[in-house]
N, C-alpha and C. Protein backbone atom coordinates (compact mmCIF):
# COMPACT_ATOMS: atom_id res chain seq x y z
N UNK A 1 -6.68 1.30 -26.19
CA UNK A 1 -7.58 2.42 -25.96
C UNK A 1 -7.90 2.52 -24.47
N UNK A 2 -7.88 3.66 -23.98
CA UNK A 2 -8.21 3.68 -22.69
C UNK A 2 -9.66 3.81 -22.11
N UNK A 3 -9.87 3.18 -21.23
CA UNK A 3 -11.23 3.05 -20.31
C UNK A 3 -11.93 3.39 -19.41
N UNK A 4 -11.37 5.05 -19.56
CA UNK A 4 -11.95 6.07 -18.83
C UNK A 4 -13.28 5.54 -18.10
N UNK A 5 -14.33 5.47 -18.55
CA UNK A 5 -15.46 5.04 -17.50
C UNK A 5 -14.75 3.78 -16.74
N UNK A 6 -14.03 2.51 -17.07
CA UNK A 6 -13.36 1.65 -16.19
C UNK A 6 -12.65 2.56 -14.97
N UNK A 7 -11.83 3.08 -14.99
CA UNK A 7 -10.81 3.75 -14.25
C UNK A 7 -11.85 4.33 -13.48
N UNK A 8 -13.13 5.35 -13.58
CA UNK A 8 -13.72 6.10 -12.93
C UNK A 8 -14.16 4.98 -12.00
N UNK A 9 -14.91 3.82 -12.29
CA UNK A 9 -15.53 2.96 -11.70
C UNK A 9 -14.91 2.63 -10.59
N UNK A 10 -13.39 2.35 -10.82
CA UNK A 10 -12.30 1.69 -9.72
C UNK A 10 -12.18 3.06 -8.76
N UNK A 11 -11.84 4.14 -9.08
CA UNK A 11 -11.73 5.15 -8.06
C UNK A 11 -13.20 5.18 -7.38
N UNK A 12 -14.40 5.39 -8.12
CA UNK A 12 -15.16 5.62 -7.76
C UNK A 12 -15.68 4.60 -6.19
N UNK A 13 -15.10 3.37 -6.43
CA UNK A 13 -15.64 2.07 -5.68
C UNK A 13 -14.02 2.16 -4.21
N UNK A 14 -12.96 3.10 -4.94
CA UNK A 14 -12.16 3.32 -3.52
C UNK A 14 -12.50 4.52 -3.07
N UNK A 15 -12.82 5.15 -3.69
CA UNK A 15 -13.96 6.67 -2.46
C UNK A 15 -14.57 5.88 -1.68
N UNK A 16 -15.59 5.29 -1.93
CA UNK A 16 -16.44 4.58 -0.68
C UNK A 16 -15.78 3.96 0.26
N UNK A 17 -14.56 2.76 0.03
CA UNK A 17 -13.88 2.35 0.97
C UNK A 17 -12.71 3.38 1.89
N UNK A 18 -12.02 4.24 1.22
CA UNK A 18 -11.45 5.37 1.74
C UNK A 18 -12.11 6.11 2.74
N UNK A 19 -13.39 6.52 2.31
CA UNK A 19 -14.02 7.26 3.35
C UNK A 19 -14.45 6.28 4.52
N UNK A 20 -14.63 5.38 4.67
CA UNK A 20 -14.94 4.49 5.13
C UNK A 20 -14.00 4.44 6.21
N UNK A 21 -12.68 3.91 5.54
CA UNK A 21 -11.55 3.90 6.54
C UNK A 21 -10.94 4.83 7.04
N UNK A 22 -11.30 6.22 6.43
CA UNK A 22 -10.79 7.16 7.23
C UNK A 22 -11.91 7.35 8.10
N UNK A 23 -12.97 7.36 8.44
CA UNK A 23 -13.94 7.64 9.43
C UNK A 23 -13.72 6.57 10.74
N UNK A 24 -13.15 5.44 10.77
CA UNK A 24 -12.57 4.66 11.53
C UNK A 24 -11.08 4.89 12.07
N UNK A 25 -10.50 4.98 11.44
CA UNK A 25 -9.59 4.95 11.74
C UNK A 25 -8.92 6.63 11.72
N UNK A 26 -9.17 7.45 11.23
CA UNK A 26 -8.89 8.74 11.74
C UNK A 26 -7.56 8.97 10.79
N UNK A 27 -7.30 10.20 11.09
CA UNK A 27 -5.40 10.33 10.45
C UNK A 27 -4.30 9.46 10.71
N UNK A 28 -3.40 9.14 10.11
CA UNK A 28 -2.14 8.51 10.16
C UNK A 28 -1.15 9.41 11.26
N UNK A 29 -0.67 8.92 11.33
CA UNK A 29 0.54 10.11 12.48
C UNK A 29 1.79 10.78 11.58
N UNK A 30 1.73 9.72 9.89
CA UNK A 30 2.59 10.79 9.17
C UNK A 30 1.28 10.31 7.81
N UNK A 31 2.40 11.36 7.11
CA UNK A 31 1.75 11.09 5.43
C UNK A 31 1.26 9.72 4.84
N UNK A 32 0.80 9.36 4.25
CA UNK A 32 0.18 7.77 4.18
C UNK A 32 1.51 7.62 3.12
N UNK A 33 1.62 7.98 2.11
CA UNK A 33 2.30 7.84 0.67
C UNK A 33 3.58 8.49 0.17
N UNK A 34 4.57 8.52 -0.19
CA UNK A 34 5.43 9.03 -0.95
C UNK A 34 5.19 10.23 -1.75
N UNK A 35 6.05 11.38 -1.55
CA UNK A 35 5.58 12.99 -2.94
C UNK A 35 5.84 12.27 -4.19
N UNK A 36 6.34 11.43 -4.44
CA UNK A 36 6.73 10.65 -6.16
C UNK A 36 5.57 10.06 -5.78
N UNK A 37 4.63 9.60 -5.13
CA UNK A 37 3.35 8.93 -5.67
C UNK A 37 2.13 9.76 -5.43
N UNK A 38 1.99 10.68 -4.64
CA UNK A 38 1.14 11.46 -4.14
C UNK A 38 1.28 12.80 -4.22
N UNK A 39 1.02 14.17 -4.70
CA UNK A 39 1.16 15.17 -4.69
C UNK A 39 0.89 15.98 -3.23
N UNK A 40 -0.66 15.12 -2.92
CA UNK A 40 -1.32 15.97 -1.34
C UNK A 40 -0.23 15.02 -0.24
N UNK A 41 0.22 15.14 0.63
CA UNK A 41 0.77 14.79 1.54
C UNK A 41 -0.13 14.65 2.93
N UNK A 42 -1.14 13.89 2.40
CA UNK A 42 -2.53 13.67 3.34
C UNK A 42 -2.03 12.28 4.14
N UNK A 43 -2.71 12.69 5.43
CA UNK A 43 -2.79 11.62 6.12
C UNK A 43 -3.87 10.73 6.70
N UNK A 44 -4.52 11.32 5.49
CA UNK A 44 -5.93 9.96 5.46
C UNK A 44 -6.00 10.19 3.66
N UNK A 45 -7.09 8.46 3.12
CA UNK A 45 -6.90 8.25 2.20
C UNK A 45 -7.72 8.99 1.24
N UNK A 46 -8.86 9.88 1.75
CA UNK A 46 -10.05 10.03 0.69
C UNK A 46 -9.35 11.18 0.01
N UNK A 47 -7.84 12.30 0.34
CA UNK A 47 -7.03 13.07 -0.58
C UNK A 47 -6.71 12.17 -1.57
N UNK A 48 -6.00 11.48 -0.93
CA UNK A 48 -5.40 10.71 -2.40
C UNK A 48 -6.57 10.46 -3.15
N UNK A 49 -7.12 9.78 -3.13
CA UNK A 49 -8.05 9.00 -3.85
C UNK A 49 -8.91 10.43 -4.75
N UNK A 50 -9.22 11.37 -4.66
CA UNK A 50 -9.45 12.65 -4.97
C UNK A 50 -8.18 13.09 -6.17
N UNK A 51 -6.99 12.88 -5.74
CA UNK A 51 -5.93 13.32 -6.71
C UNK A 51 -5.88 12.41 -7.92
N UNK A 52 -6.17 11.31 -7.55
CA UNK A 52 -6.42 9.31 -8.41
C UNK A 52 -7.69 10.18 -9.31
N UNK A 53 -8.61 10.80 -8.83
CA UNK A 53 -9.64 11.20 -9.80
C UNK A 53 -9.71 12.16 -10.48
N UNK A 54 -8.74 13.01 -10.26
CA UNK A 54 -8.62 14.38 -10.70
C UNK A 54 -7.61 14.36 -12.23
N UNK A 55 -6.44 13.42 -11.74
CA UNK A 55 -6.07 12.65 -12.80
C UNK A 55 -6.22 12.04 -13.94
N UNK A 56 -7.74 11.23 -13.73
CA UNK A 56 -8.44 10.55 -14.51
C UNK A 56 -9.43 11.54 -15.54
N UNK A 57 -9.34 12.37 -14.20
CA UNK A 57 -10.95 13.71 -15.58
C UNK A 57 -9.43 14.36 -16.38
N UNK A 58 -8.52 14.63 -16.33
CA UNK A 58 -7.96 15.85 -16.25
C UNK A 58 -7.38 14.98 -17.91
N UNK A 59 -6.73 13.39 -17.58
CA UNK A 59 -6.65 12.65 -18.81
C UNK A 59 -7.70 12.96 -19.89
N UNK A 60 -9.14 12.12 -19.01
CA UNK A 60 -10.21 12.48 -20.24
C UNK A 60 -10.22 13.75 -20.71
N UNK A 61 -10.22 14.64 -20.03
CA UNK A 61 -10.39 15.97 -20.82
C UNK A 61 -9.26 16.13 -22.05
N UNK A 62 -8.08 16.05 -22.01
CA UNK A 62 -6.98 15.79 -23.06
C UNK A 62 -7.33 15.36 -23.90
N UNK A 63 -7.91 13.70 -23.65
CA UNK A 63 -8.50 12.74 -25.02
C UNK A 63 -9.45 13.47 -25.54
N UNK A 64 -10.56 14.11 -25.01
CA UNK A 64 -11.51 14.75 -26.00
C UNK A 64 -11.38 15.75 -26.47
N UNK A 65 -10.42 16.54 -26.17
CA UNK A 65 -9.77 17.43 -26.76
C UNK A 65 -9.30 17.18 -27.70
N UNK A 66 -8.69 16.05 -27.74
CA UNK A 66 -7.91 15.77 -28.91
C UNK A 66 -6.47 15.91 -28.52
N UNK A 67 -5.62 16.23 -27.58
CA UNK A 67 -4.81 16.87 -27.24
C UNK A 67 -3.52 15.69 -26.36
N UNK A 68 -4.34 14.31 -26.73
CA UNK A 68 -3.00 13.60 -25.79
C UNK A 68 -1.80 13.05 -26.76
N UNK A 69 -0.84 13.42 -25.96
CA UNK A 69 0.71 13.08 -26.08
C UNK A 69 0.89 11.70 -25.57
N UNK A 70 1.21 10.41 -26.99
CA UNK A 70 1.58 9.11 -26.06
C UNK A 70 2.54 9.08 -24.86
N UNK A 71 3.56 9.92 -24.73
CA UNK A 71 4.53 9.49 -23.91
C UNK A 71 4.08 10.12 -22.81
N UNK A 72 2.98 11.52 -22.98
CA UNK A 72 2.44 11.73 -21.26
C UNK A 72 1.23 10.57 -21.14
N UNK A 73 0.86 10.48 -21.90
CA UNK A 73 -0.23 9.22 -21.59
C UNK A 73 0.25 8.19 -20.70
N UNK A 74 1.36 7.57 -21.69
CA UNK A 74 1.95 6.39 -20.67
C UNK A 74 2.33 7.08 -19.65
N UNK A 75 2.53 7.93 -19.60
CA UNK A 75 3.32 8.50 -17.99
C UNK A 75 2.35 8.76 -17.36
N UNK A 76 1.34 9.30 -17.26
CA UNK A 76 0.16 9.05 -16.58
C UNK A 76 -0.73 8.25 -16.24
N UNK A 77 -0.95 7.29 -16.87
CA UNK A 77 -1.81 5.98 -16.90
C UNK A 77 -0.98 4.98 -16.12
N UNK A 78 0.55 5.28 -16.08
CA UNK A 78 1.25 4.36 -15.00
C UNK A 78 1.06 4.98 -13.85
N UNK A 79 1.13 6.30 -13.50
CA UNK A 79 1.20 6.97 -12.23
C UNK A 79 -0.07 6.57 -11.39
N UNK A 80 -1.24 6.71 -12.43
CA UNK A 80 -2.94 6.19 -12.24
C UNK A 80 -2.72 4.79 -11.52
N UNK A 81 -2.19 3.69 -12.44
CA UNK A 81 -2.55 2.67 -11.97
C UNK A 81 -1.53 2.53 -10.58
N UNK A 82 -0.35 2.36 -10.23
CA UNK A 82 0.42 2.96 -9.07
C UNK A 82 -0.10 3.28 -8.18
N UNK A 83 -0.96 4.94 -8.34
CA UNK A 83 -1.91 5.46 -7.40
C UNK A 83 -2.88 4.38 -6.54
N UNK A 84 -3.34 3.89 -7.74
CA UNK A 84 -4.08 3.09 -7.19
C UNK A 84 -4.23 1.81 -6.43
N UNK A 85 -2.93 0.66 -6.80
CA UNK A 85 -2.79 -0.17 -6.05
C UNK A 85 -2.08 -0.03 -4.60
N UNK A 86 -1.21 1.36 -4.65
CA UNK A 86 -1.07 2.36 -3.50
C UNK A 86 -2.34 1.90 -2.56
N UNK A 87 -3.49 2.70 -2.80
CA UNK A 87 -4.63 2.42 -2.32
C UNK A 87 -5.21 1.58 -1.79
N UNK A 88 -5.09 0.80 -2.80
CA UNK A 88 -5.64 -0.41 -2.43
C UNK A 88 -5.00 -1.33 -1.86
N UNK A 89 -3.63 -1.18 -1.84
CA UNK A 89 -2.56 -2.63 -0.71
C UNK A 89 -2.80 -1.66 0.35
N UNK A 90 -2.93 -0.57 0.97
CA UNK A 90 -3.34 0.26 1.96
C UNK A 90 -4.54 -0.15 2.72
N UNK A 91 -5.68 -0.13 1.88
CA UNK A 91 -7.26 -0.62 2.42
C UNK A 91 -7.16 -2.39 3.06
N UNK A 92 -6.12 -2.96 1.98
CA UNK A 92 -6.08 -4.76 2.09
C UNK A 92 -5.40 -4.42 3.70
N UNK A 93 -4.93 -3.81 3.81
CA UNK A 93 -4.13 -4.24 5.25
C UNK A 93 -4.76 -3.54 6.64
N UNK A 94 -5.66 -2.81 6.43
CA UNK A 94 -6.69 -2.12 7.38
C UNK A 94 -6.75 -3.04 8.50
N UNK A 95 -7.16 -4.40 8.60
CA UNK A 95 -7.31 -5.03 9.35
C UNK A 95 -5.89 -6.01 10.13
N UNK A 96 -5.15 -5.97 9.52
CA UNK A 96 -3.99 -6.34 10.07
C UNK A 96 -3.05 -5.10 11.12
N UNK A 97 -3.58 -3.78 10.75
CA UNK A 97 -3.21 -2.61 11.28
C UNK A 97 -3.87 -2.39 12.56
N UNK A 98 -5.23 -2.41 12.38
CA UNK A 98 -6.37 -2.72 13.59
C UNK A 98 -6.04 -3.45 14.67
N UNK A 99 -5.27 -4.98 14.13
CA UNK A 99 -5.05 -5.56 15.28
C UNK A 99 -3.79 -5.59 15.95
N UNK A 100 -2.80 -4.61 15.80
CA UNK A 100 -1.71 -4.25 16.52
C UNK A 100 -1.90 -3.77 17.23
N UNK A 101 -1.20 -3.55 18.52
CA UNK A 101 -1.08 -3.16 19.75
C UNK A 101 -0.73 -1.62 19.59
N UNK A 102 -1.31 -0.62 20.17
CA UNK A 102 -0.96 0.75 20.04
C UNK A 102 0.38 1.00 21.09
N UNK A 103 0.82 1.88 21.07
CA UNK A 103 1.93 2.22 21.98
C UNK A 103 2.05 3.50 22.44
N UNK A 104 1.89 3.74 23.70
CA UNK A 104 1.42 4.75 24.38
C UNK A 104 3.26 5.71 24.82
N UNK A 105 2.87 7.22 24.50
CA UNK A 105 4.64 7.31 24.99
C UNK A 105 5.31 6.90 26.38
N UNK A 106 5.98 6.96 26.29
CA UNK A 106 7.11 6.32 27.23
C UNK A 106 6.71 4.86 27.52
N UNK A 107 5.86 4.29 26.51
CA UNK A 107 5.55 2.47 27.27
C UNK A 107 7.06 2.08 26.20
N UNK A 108 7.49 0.94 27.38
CA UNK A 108 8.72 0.60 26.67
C UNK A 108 8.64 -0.91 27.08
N UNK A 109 8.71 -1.96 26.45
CA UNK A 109 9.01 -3.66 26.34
C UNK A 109 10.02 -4.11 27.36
N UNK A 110 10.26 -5.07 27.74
CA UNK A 110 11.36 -5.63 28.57
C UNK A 110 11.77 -6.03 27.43
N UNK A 111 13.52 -6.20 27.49
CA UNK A 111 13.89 -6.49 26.64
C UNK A 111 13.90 -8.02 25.85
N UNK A 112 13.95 -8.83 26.43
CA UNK A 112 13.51 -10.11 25.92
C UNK A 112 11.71 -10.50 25.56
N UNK A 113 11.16 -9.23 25.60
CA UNK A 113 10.20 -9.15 24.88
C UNK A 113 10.09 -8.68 23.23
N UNK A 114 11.37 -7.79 23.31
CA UNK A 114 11.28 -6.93 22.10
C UNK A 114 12.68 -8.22 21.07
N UNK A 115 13.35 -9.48 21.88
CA UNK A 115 13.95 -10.05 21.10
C UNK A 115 12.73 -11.04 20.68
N UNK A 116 11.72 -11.15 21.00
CA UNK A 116 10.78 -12.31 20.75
C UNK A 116 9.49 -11.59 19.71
N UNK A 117 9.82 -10.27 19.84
CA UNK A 117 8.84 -9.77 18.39
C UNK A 117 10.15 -9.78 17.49
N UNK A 118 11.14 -9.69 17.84
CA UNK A 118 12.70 -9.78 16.74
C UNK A 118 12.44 -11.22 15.85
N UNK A 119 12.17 -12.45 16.72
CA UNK A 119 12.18 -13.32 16.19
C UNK A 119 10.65 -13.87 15.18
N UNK A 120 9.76 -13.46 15.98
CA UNK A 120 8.46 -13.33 15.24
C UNK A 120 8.67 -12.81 14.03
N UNK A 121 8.64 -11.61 13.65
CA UNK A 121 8.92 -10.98 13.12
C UNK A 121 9.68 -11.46 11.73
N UNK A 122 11.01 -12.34 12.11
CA UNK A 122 11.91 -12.82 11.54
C UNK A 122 11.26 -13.74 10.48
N UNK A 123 10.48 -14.49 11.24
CA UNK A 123 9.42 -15.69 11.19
C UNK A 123 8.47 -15.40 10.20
N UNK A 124 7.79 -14.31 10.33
CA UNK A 124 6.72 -13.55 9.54
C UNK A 124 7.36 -13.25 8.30
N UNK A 125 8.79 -12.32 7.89
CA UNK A 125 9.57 -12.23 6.98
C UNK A 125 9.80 -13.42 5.91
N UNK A 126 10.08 -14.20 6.72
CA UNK A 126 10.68 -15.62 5.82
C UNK A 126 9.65 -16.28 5.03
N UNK A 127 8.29 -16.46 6.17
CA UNK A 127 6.68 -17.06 5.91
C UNK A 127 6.39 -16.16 3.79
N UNK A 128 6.53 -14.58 4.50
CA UNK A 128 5.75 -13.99 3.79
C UNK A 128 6.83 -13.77 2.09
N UNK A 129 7.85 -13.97 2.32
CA UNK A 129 9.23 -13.98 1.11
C UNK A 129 8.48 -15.27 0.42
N UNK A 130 8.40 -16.38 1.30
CA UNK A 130 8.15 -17.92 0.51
C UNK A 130 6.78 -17.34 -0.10
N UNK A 131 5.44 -17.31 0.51
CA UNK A 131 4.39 -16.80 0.10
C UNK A 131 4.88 -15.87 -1.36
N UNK A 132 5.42 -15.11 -1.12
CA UNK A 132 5.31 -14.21 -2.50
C UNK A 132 6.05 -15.32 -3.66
N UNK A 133 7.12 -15.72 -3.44
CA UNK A 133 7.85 -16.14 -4.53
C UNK A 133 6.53 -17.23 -4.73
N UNK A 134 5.71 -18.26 -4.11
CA UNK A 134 4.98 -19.17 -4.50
C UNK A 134 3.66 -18.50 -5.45
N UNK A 135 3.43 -17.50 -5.33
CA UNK A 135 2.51 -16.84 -5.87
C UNK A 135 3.17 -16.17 -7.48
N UNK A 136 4.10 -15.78 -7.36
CA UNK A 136 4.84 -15.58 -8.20
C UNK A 136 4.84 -16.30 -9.70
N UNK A 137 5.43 -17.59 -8.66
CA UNK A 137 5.40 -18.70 -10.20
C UNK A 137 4.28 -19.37 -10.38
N UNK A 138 3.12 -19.07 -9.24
CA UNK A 138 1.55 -19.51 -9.90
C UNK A 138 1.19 -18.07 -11.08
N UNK A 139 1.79 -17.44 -11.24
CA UNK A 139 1.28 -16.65 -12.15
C UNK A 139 1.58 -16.91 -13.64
N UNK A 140 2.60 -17.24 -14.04
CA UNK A 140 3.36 -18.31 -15.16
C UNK A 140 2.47 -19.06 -15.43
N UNK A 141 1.68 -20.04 -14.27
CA UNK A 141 0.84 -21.35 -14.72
C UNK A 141 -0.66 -20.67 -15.01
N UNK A 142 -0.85 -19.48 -14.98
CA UNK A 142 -2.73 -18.91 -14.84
C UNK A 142 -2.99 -19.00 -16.28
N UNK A 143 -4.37 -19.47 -16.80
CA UNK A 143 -4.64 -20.06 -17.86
C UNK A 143 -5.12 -18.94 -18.74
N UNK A 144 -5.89 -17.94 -17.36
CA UNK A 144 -6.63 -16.55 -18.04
C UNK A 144 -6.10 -15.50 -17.45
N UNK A 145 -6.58 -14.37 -17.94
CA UNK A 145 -5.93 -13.07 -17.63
C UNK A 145 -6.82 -12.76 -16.06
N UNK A 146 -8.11 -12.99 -16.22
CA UNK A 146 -8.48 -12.82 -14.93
C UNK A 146 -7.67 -13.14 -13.90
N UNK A 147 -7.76 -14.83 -14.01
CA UNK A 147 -6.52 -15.20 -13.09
C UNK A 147 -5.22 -14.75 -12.89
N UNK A 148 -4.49 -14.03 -13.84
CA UNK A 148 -3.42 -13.59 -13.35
C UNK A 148 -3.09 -12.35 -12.27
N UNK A 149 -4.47 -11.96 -13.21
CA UNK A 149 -4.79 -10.73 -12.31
C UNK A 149 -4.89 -10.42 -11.35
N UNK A 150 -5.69 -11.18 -10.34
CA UNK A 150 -5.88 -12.00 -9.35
C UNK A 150 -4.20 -12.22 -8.50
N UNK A 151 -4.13 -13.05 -9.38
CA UNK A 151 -2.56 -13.46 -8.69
C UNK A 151 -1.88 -12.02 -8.44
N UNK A 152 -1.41 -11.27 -9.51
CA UNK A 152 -0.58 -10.44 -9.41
C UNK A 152 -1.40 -9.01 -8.58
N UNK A 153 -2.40 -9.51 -8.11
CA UNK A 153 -3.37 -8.44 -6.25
C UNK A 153 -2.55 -8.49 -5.26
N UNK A 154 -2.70 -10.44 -5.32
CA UNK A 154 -2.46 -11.22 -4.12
C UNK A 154 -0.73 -10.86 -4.13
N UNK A 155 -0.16 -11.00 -5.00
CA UNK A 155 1.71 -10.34 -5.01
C UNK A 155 1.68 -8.89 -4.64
N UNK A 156 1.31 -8.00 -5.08
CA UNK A 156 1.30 -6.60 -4.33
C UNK A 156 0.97 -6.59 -3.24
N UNK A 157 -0.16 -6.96 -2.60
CA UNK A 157 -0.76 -7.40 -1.39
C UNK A 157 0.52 -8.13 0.14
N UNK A 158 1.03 -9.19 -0.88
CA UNK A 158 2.20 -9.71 0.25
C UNK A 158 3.52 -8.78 -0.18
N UNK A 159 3.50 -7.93 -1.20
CA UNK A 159 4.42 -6.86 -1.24
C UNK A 159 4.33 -5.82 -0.30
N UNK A 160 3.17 -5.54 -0.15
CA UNK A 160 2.81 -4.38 0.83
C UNK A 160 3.31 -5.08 2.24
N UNK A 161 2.62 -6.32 2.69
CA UNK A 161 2.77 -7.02 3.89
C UNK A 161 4.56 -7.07 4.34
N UNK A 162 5.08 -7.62 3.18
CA UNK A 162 6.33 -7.77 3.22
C UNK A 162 7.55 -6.63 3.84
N UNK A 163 7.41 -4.79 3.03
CA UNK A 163 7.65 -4.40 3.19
C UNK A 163 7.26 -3.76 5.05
N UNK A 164 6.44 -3.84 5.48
CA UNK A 164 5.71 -3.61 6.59
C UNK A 164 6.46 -4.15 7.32
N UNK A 165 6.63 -5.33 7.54
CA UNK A 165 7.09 -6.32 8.13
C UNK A 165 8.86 -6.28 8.48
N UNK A 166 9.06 -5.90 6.57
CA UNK A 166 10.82 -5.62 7.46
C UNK A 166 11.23 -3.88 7.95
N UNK A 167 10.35 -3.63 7.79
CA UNK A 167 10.32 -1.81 8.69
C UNK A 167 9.93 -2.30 9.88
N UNK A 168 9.13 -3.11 10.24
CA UNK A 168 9.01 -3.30 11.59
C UNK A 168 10.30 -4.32 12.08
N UNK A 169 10.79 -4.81 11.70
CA UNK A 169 12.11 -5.41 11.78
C UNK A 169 13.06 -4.43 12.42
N UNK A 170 13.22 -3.81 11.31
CA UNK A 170 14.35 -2.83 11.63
C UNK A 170 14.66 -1.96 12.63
N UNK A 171 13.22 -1.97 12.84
CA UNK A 171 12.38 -0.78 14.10
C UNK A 171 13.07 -1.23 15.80
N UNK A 172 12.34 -2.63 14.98
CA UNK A 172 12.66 -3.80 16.50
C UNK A 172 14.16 -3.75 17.12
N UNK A 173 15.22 -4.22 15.88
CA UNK A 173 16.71 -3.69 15.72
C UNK A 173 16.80 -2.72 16.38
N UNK A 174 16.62 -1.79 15.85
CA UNK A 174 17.16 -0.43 16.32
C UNK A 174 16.72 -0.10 17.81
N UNK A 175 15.49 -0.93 18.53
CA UNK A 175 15.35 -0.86 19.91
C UNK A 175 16.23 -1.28 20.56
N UNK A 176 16.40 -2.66 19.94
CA UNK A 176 17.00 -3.45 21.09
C UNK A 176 18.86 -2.92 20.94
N UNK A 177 19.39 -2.46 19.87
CA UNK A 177 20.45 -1.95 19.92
C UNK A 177 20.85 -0.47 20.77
N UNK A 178 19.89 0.19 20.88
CA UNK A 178 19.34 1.60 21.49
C UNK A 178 18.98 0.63 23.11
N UNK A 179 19.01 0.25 23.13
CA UNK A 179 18.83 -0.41 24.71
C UNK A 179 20.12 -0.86 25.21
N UNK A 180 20.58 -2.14 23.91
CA UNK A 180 21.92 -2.66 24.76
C UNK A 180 23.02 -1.77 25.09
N UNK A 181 23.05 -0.53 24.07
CA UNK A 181 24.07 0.70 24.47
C UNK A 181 24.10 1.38 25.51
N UNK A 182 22.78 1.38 26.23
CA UNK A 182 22.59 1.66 27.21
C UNK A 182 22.07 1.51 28.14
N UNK A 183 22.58 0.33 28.13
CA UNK A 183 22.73 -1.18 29.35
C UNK A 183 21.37 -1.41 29.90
């Protein structure tokens, strides 16, 4: 059975942090999210999080209607929860985003600077692969559901990190190859 007032609660408690972080931190320079996960193509979070709720009434209204279809249900209640850890591996990394270095146009690295974020980088990749897989098989050993739960935050969480990490990889790549071509 679904837990409409639950679900409201969770959006309701990422409005506050959304607005939050968009008042700090301002717009993104592109879209925050994917059109397969996001309909608004906003570049701050309190749209999404608005579409995450609009979702949720638009469900309830169906159920009291009387009117829901299991197979849109499940198809919605996955998109919901999706939406939402969207969100929320977004908010978890606020502060790791904060403390990167901005880059002003035309500032450009010496190049044995940009092989030593190559290797960092590399470093960070490998760190954060072991991290996930160790978290992974602590989830197998969790005694309660809380705990797994828990666990499987902390795995999306270094999923989000992870992916970050090898886009900035690639990024790095593609400098230093875009440099050596042209000496």
């Amino acid at each position: 059975m679904l837990d409409f007032r639950r679900l409201e609660d969770i959006a309701t408690q990422l409005a506050h942090e959304a607005a939050s972080t968009d008042r700090k931190r301002g717009e993104a320079p592109r879209p925050l999210f994917d059109e397969q996960l996001f309909h608004c193509r906003s570049k701050l979070l309190v749209p999404c999080v608005n579409e995450i709720r609009d979702e949720i009434r638009a469900l309830n209204r169906e159920h009291k209607a009387g009117k829901l279809h299991p197979s849109r249900t499940q198809h919605v209640c996955e998109r919901i929860v999706s939406q939402i850890q969207a969100v929320q591996r977004e908010l978890a990394t606020q502060q790791i985003r904060k403390n990167e270095p901005k880059r002003s146009a035309g500032w450009r690295k010496p190049i044995h600077e940009l092989y030593q974020d190559l290797a960092q980088h590399q470093d960070w990749e490998r760190r954060l692969a072991a991290m996930q897989r160790d978290k992974e098989l602590m989830i197998a050993r969790c005694t309660t559901l809380a705990e797994q739960q828990k666990m499987q935050k902390e795995v999306l969480a270094l999923e989000g990190r992870l992916a970050r990490c090898r886009t900035a990889l690639a990024k790095i790549e593609k400098d230093i190859s875009l440099r050596e071509r042209k000496g």
